[in-house]
Protein backbone atom coordinates (compact mmCIF):
# COMPACT_ATOMS: atom_id res chain seq x y z
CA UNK A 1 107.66 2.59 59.16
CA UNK A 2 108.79 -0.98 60.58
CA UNK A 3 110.97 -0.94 57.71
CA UNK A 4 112.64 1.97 58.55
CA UNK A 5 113.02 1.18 62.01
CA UNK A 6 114.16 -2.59 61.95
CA UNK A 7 116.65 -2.36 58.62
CA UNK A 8 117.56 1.06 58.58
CA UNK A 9 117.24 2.98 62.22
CA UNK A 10 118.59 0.21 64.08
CA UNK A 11 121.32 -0.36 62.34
CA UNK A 12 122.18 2.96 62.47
CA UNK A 13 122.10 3.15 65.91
CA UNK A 14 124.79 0.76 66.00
CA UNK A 15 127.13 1.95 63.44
CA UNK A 16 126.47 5.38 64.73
CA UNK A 17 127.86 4.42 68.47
CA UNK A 18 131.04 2.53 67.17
CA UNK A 19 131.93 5.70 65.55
CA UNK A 20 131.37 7.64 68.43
CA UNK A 21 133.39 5.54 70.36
CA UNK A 22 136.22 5.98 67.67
CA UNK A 23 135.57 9.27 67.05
CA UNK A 24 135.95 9.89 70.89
CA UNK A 25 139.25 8.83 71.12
CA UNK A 26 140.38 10.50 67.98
CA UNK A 27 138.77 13.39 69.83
CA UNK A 28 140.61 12.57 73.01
CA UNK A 29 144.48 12.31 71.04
CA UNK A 30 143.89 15.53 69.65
CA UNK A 31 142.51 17.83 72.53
CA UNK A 32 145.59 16.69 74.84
CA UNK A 33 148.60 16.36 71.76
CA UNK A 34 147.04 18.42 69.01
CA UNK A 35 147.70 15.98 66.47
CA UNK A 36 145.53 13.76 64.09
CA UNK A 37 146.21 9.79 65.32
CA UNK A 38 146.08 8.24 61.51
CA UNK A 39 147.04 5.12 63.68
CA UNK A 40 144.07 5.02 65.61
CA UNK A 41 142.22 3.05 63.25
CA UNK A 42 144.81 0.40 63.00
CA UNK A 43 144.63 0.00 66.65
CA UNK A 44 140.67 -0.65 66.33
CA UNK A 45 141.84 -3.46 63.99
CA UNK A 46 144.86 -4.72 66.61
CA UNK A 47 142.18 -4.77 68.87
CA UNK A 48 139.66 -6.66 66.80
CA UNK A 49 142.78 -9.43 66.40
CA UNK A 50 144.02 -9.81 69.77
CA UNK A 51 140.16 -10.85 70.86
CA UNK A 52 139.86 -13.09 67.77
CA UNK A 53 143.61 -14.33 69.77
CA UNK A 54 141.56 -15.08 72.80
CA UNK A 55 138.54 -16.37 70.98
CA UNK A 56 140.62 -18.63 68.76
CA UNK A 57 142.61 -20.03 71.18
CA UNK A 58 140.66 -20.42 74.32
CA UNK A 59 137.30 -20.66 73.11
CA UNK A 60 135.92 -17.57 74.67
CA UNK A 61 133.26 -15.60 73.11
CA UNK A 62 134.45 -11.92 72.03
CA UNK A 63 132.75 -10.63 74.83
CA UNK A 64 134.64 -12.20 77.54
CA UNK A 65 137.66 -11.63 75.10
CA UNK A 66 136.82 -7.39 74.82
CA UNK A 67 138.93 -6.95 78.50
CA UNK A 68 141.85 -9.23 77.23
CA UNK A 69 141.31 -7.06 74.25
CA UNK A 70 141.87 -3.61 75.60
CA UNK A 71 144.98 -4.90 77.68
CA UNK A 72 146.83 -5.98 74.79
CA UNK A 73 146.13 -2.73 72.53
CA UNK A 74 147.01 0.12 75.46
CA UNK A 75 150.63 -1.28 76.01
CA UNK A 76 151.04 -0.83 71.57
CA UNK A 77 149.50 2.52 71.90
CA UNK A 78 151.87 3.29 74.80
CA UNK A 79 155.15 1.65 73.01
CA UNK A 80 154.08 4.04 69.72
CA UNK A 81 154.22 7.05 71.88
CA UNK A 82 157.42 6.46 73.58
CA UNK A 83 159.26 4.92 70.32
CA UNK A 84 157.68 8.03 67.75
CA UNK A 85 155.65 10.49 69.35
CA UNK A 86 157.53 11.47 72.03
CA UNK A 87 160.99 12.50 70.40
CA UNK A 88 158.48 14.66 67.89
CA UNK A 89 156.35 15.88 70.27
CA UNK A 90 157.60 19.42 69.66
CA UNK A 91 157.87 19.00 66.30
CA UNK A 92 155.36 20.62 63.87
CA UNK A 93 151.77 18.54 63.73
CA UNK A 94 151.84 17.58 60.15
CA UNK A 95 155.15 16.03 61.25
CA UNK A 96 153.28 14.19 63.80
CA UNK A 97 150.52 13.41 61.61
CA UNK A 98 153.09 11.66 58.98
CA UNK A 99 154.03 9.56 61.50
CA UNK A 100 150.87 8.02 62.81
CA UNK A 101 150.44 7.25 59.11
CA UNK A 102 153.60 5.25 59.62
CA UNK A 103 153.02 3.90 62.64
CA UNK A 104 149.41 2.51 61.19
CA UNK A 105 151.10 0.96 58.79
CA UNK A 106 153.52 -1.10 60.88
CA UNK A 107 150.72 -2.34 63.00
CA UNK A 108 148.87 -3.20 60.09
CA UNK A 109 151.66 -4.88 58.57
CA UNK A 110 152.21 -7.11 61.74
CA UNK A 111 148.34 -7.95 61.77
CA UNK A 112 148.85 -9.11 58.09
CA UNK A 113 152.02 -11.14 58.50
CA UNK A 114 150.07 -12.82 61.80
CA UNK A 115 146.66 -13.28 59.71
CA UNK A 116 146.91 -12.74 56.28
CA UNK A 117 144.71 -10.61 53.81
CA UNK A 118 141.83 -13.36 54.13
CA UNK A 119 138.21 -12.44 56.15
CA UNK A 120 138.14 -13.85 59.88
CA UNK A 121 135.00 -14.19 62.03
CA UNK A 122 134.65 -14.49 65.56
CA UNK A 123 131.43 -16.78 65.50
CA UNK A 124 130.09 -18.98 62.34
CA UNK A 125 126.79 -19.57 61.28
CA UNK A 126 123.74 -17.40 61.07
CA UNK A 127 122.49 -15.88 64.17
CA UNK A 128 117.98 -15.53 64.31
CA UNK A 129 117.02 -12.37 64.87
CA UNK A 130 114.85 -11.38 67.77
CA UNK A 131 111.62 -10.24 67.58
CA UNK A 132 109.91 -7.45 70.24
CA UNK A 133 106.34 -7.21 68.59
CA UNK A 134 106.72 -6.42 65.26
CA UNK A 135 110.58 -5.19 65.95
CA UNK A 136 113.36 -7.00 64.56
CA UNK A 137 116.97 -6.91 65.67
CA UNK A 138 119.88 -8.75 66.83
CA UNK A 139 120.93 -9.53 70.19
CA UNK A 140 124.45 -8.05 69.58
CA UNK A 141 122.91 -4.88 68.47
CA UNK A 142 121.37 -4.67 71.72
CA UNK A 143 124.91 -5.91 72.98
CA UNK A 144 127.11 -3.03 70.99
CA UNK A 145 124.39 -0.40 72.23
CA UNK A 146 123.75 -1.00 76.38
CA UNK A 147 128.02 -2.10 75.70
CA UNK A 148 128.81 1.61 74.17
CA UNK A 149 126.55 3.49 76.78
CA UNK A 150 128.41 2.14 79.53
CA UNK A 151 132.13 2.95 78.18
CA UNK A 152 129.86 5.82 77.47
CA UNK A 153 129.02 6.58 80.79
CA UNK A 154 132.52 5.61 82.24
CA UNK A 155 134.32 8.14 80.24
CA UNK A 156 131.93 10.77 81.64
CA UNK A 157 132.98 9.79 85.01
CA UNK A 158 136.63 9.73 84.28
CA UNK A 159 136.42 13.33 82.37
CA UNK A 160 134.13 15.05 84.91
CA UNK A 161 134.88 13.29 88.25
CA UNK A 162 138.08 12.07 88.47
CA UNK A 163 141.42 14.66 88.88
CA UNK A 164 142.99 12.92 85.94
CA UNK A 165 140.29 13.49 84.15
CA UNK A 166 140.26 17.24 85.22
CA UNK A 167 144.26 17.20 84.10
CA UNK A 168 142.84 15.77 80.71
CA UNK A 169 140.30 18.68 80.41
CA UNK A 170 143.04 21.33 81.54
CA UNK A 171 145.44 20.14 78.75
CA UNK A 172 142.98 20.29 76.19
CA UNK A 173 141.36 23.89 77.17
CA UNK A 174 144.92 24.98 77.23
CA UNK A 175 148.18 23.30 77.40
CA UNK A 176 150.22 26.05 78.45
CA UNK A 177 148.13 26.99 81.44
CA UNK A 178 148.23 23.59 82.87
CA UNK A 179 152.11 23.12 82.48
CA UNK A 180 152.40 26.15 84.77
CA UNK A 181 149.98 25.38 86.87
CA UNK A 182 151.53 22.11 88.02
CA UNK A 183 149.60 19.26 85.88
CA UNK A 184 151.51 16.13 85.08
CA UNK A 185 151.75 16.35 81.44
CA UNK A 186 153.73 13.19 81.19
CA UNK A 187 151.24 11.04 82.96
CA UNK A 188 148.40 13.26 81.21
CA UNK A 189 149.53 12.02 77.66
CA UNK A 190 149.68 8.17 78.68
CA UNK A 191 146.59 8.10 80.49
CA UNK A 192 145.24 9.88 77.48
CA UNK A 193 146.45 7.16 75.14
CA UNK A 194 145.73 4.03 77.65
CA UNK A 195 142.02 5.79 77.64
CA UNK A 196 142.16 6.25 73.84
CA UNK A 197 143.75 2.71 72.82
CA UNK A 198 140.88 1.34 75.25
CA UNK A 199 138.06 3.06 73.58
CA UNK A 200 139.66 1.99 69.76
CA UNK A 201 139.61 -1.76 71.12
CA UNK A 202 136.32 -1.53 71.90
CA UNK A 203 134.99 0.05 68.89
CA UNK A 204 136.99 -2.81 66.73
CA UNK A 205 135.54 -5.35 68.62
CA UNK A 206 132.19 -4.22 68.43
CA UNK A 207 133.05 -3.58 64.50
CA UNK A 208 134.32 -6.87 64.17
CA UNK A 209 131.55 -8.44 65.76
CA UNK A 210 129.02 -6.46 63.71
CA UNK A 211 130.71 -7.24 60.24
CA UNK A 212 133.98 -9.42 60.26
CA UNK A 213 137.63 -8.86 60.89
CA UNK A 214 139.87 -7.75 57.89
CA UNK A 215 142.82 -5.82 58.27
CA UNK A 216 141.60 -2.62 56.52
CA UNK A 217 138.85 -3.06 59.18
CA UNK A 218 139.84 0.25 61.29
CA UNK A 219 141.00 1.97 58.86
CA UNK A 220 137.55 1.71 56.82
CA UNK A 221 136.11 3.70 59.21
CA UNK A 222 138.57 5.94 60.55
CA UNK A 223 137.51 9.33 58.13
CA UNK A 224 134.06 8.39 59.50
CA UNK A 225 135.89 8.79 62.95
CA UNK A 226 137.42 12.43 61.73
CA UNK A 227 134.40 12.92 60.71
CA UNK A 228 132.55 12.83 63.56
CA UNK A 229 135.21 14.24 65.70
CA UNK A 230 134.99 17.21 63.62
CA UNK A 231 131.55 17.40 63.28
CA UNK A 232 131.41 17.52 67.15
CA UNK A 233 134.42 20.19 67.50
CA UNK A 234 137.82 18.29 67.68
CA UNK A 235 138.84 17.87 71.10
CA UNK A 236 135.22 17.70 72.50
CA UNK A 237 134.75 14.26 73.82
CA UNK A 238 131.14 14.60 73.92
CA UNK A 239 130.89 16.74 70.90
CA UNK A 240 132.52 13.63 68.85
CA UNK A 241 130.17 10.97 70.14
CA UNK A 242 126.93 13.26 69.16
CA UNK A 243 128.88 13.46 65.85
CA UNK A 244 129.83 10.20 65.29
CA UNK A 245 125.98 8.88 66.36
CA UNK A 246 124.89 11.75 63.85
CA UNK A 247 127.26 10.06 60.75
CA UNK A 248 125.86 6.21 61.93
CA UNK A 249 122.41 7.52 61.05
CA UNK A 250 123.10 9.48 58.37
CA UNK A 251 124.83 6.77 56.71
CA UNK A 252 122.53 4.04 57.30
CA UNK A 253 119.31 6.60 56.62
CA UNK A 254 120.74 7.32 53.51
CA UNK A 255 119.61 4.26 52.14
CA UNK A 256 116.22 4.32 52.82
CA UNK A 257 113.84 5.05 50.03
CA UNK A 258 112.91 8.63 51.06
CA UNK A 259 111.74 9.61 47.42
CA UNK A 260 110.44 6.99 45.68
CA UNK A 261 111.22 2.85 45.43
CA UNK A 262 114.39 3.03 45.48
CA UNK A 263 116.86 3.76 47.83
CA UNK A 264 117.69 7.58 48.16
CA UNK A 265 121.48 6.61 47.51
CA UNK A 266 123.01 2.95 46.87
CA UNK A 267 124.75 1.53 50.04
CA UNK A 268 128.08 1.23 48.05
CA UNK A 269 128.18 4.96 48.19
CA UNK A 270 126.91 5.51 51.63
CA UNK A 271 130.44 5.33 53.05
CA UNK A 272 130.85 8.65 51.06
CA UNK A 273 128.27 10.23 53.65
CA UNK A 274 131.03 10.97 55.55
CA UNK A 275 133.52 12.73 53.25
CA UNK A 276 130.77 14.83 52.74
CA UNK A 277 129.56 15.78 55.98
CA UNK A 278 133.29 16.38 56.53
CA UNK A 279 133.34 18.86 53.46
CA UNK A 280 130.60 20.64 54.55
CA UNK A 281 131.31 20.94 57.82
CA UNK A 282 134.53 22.03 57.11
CA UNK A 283 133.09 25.16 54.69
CA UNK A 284 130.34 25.73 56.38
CA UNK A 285 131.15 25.59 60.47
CA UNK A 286 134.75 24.41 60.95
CA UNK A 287 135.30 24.70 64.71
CA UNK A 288 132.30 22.42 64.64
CA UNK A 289 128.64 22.10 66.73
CA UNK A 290 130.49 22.57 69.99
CA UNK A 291 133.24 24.75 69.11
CA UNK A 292 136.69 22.51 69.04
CA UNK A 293 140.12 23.17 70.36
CA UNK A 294 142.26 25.40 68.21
């Protein structure tokens, strides 16, 4: 059972709550435009860089550098929108979709030509584990876990008790509706990608920190993202969190020896989890656990 808690549960927890996070702003871009962001993975990865910036150059730790982070990826979200979204933004969402596939790749291509293809790390060295009884983990675990509660928690309070975040709510339930009745839609679809360009900083940080910086890093895990967005009911913030936690477990549980000595299914194919939670989600209850936006 310590097993299962300290090499497979844990980590779980903490890949399962970086996809939420990403999953939530996936969630977030859709309810409001009602288009899939491809991009939004390569904006986890900008943000993963522009702390390794800070880090690298100031000798900050990733932590302090997470703010500096989020400052520098909102104002590339924002220049996307207004340089490619916007003149398309009546334009059919698979045209929209292309797109973000284009605009990923020009971010990723500027995170290549600043970086190159080769692994980067924030800290070196190895990092002991601590120990609470007989439970193991790392102190960034704990970090990336009390760190995604409170974004967490502050999106709550943004959705639910702000008036933008009641304009947010209104555009997703039903776009039409809140043009007429008065809501900003322009400043609706900024703060919706400042909020969502935040929340993929932070999950590429936390990424980053967790594993190491490459710049496939966001896009690794952006189906995982879908995935869990859909899982949840596209456009439900809260939906895609519970989904994305549900694919972090799933994935890392999936490994466990369940059946006999060895593990139920080799971690090189536990990123396939995913797909097929997608798959069957898709066949089986498509507007997902908490019925999504059409």
């Amino acid at each position: 059972m310590l097993e299962l808690v300290n090499f497979y549960l844990i980590p779980g927890l903490v890949l399962g709550a970086i996809y939420a996070l990403a999953a939530v702003g996936v969630s977030l871009i859709y309810g409001v435009m009602r288009f899939a962001n491809f991009a939004h993975g390569d904006l986890m990865t900008f943000g993963a860089y522009a702390a390794l910036f800070f880090v690298a150059g100031f000798g900050i730790s990733p932590w302090a550098a997470l703010p500096l982070a989020i400052l520098a990826t909102i104002p590339v979200a924002l220049a996307a929108d207004r340089a490619f979204f916007q003149p398309l933004r009546r334009s059919a969402p698979a045209v929209l979709l292309i797109s973000s596939f284009g605009v990923a790749l020009m971010i990723r291509a500027v995170v290549y030509l600043a970086y190159g293809p080769s692994p980067e790390s924030y800290t070196r060295g190895f990092t002991p584990p601590v120990f609470l009884g007989e439970i193991r983990f790392q102190l960034r675990h704990l970090y990336i876990l009390a760190g995604a509660l409170l974004v967490a928690f502050a999106v709550h309070l943004l959705l639910a008790h702000t008036r933008a975040g009641r304009a947010m709510r209104a555009m997703a339930d039903d776009p039409d509706l809140a043009r007429v009745t008065g809501v900003p839609v322009a400043g609706v679809i900024r703060l919706t990608w400042a909020v969502a360009a935040a929340l993929a900083a932070i999950a590429g940080v936390f990424l980053a920190i967790d594993t190491e910086l490459t710049p496939m890093l966001g896009f690794n895990v952006l189906l995982a993202a879908f995935a869990g967005a859909i899982l949840g009911g596209i456009g439900r913030p809260w939906g895609a969190a519970l989904g994305g936690l549900i694919l972090g477990l799933a994935e890392e549980l999936s490994s466990y020896p369940w059946l006999g000595e060895g593990p139920l299914l080799e971690p090189t194919y536990k990123a396939g989890v995913a797909f097929a939670v997608l798959v069957l989600v898709l066949i089986f209850r498509p507007q997902g656990l908490f019925r999504g936006v059409g």
